[in-house]
PDB file of N, CA and C in Angstrom:
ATOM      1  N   UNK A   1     -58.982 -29.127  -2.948  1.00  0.00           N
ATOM      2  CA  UNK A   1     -58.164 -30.275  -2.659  1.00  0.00           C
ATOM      3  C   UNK A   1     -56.693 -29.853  -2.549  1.00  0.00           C
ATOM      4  N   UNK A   2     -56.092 -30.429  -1.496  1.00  0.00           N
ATOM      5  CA  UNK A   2     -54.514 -30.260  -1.474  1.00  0.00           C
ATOM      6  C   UNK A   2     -53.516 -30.822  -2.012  1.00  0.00           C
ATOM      7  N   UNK A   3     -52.779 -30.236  -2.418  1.00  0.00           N
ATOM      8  CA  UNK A   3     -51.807 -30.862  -3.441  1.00  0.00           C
ATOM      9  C   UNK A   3     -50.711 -31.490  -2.695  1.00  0.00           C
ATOM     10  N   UNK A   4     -50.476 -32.897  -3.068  1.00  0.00           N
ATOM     11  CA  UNK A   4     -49.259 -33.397  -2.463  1.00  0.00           C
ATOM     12  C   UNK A   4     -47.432 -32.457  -2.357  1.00  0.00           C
ATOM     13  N   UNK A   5     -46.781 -32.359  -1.475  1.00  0.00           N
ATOM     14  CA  UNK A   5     -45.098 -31.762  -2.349  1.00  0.00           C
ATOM     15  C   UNK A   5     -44.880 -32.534  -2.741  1.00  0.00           C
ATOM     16  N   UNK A   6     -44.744 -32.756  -3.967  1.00  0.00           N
ATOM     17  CA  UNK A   6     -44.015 -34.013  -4.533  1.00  0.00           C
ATOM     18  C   UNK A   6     -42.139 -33.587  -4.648  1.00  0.00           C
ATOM     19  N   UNK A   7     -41.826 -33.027  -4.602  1.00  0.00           N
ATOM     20  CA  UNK A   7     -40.242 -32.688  -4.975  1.00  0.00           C
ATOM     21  C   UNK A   7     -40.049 -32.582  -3.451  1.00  0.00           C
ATOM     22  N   UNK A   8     -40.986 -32.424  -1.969  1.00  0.00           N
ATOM     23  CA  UNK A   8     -40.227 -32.241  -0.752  1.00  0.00           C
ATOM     24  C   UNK A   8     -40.166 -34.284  -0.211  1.00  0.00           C
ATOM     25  N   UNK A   9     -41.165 -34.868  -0.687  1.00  0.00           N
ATOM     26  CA  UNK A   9     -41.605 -36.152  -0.642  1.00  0.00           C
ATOM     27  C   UNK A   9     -40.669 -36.951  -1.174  1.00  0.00           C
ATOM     28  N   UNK A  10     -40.083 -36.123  -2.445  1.00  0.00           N
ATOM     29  CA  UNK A  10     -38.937 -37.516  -3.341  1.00  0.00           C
ATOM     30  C   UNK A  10     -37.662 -37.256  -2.516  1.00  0.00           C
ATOM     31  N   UNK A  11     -37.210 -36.004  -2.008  1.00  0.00           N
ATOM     32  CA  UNK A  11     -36.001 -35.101  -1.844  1.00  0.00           C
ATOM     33  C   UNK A  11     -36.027 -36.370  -0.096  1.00  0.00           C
ATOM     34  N   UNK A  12     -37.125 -36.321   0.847  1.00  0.00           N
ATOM     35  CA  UNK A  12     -36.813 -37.050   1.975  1.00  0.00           C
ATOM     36  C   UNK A  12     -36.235 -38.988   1.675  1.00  0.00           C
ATOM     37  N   UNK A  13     -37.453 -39.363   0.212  1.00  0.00           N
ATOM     38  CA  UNK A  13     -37.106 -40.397  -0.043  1.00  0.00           C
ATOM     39  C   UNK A  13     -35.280 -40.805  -0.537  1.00  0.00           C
ATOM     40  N   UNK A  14     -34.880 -40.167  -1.094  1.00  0.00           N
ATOM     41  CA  UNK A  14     -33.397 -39.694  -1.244  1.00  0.00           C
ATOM     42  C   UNK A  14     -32.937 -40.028   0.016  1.00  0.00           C
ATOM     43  N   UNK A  15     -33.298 -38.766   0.653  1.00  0.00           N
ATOM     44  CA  UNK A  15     -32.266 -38.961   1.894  1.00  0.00           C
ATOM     45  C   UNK A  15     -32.121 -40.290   2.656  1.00  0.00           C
ATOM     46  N   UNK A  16     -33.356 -41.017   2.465  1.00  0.00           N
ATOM     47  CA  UNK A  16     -33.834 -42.122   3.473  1.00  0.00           C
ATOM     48  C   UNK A  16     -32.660 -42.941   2.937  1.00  0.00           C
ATOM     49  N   UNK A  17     -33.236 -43.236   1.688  1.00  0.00           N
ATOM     50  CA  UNK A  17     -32.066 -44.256   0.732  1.00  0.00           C
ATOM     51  C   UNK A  17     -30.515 -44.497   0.668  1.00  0.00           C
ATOM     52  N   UNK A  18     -30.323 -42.665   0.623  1.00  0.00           N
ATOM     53  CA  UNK A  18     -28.349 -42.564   0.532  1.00  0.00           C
ATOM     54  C   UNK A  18     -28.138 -43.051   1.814  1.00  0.00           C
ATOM     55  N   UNK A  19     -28.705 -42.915   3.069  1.00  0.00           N
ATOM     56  CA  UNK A  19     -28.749 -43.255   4.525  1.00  0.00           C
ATOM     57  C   UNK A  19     -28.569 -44.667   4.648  1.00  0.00           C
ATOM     58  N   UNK A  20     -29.594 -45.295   4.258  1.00  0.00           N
ATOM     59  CA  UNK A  20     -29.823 -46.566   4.298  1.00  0.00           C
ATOM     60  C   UNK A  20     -28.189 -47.466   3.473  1.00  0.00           C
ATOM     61  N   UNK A  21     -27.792 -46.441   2.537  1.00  0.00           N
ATOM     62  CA  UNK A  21     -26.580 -47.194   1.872  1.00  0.00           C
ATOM     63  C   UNK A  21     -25.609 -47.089   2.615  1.00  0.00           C
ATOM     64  N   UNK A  22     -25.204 -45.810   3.196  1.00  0.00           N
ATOM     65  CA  UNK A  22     -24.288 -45.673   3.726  1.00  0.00           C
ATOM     66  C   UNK A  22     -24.236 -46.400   4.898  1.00  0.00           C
ATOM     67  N   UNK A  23     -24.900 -46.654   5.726  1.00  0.00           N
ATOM     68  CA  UNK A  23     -25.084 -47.689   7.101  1.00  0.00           C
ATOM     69  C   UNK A  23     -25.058 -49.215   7.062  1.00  0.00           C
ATOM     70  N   UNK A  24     -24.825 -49.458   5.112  1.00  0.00           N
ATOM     71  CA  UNK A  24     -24.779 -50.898   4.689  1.00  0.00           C
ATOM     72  C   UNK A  24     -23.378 -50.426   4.392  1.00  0.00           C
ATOM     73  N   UNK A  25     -23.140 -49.575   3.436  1.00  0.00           N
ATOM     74  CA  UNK A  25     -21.666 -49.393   3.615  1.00  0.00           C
ATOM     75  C   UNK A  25     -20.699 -49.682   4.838  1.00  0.00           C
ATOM     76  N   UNK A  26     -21.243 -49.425   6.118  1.00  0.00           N
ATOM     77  CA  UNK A  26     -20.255 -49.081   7.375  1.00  0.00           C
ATOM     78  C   UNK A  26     -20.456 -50.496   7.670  1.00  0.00           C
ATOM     79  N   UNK A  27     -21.409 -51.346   8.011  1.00  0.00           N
ATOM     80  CA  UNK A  27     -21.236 -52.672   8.388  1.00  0.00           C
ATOM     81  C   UNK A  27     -20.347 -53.551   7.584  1.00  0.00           C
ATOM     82  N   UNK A  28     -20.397 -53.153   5.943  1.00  0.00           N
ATOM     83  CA  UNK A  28     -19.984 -54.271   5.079  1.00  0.00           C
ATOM     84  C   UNK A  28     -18.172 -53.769   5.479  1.00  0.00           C
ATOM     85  N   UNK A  29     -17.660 -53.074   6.016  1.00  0.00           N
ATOM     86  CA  UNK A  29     -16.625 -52.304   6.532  1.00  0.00           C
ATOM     87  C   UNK A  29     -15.870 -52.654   7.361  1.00  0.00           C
ATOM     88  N   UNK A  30     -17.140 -52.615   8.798  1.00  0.00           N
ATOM     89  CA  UNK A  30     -16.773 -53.140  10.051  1.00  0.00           C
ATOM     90  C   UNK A  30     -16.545 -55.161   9.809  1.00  0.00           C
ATOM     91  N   UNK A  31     -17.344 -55.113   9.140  1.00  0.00           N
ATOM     92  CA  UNK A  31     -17.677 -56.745   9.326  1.00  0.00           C
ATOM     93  C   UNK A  31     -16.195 -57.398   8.204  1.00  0.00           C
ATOM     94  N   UNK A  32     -15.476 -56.667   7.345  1.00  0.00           N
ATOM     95  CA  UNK A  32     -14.567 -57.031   6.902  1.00  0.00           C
ATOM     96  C   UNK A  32     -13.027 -56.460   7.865  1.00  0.00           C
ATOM     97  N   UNK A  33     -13.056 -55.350   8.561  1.00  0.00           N
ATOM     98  CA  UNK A  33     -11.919 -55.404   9.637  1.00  0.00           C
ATOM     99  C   UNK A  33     -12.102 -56.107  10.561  1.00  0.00           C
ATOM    100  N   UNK A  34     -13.110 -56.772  10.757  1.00  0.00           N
ATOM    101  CA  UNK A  34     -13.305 -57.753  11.920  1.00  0.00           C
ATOM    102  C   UNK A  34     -12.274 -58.908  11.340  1.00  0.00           C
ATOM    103  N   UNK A  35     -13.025 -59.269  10.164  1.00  0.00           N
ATOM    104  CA  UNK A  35     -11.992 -61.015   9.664  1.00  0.00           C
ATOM    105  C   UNK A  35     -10.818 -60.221   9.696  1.00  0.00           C
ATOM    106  N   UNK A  36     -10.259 -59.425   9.233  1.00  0.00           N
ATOM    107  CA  UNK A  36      -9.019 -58.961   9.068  1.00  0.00           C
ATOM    108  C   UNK A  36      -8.306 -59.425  10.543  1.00  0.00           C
ATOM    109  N   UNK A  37      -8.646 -58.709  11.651  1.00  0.00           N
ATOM    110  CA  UNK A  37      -8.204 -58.981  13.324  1.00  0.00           C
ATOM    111  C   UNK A  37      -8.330 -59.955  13.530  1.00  0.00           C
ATOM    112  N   UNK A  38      -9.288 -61.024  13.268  1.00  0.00           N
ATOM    113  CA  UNK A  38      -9.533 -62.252  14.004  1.00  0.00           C
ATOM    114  C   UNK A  38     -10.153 -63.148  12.930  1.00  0.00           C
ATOM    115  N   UNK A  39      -8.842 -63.615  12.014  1.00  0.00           N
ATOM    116  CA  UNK A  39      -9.205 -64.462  11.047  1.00  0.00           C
ATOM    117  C   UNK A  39      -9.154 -65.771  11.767  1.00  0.00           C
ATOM    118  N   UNK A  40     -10.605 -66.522  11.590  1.00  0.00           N
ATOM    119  CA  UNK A  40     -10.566 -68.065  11.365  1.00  0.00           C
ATOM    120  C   UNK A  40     -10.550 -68.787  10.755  1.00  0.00           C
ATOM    121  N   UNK A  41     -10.289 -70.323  11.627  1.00  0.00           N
ATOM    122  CA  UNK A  41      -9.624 -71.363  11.398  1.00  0.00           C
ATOM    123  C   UNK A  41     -10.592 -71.728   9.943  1.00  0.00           C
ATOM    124  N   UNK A  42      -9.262 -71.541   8.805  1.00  0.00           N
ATOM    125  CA  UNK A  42     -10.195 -71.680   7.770  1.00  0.00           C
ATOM    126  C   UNK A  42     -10.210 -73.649   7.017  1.00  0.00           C
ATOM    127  N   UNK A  43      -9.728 -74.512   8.047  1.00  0.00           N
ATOM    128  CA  UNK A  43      -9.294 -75.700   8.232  1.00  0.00           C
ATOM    129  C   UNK A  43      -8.013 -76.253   8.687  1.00  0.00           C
ATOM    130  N   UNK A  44      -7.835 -77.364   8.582  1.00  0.00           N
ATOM    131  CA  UNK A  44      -6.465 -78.113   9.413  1.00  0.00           C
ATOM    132  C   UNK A  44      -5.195 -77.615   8.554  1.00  0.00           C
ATOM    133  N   UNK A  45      -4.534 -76.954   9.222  1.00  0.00           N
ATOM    134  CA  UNK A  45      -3.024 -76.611   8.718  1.00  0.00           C
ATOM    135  C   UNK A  45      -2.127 -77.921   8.756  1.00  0.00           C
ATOM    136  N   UNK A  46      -2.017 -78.043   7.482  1.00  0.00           N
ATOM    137  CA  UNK A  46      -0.653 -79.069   7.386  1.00  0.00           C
ATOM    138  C   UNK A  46       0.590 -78.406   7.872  1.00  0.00           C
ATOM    139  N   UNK A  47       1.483 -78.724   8.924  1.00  0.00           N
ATOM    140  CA  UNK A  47       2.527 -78.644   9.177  1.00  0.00           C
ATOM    141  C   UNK A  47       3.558 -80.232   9.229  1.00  0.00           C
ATOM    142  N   UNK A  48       4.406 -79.682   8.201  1.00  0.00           N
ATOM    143  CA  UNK A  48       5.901 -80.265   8.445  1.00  0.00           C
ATOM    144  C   UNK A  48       6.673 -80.320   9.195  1.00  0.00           C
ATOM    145  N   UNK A  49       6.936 -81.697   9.754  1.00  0.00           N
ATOM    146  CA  UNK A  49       7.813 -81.642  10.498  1.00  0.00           C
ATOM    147  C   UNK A  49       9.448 -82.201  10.319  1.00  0.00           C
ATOM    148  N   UNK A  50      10.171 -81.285  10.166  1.00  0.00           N
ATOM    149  CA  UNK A  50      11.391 -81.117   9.685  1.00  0.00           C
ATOM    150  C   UNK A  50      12.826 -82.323  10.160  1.00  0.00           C
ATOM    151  N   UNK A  51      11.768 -82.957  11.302  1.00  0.00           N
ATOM    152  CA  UNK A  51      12.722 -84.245  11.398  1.00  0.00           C
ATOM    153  C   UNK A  51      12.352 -85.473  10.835  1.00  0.00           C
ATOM    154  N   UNK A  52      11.140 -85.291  10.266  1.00  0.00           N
ATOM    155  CA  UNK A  52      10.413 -86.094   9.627  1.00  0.00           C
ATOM    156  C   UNK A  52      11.036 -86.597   7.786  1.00  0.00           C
ATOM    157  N   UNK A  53      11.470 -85.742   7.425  1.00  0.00           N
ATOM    158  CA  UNK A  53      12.092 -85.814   6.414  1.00  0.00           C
ATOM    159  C   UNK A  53      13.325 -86.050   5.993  1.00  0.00           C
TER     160      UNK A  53
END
């Protein structure tokens, strides 16, 4: 019977994982310089009007 690699099997699972973080890393990244450039309307701006007073 053949023996599984278990240390070449965990070593790919690793890689899969740090991968998988880092590519959640880069979106959670992109997706926050996005609001940064093109923040929206986060409701009605009160403006004063200065002859008003």
């Amino acid at each position: 019977m053949a023996r599984s690699n278990y240390k070449s099997n965990k070593r790919q699972k690793e890689l899969a994982k740090k991968e998988k973080k880092e590519l959640k890393k880069q979106r959670k990244m992109d997706k926050k310089a996005e609001k940064v450039e093109n923040p929206q309307d986060n409701g009605p701006e009160i403006v004063e009007d200065p002859e008003s007073i």
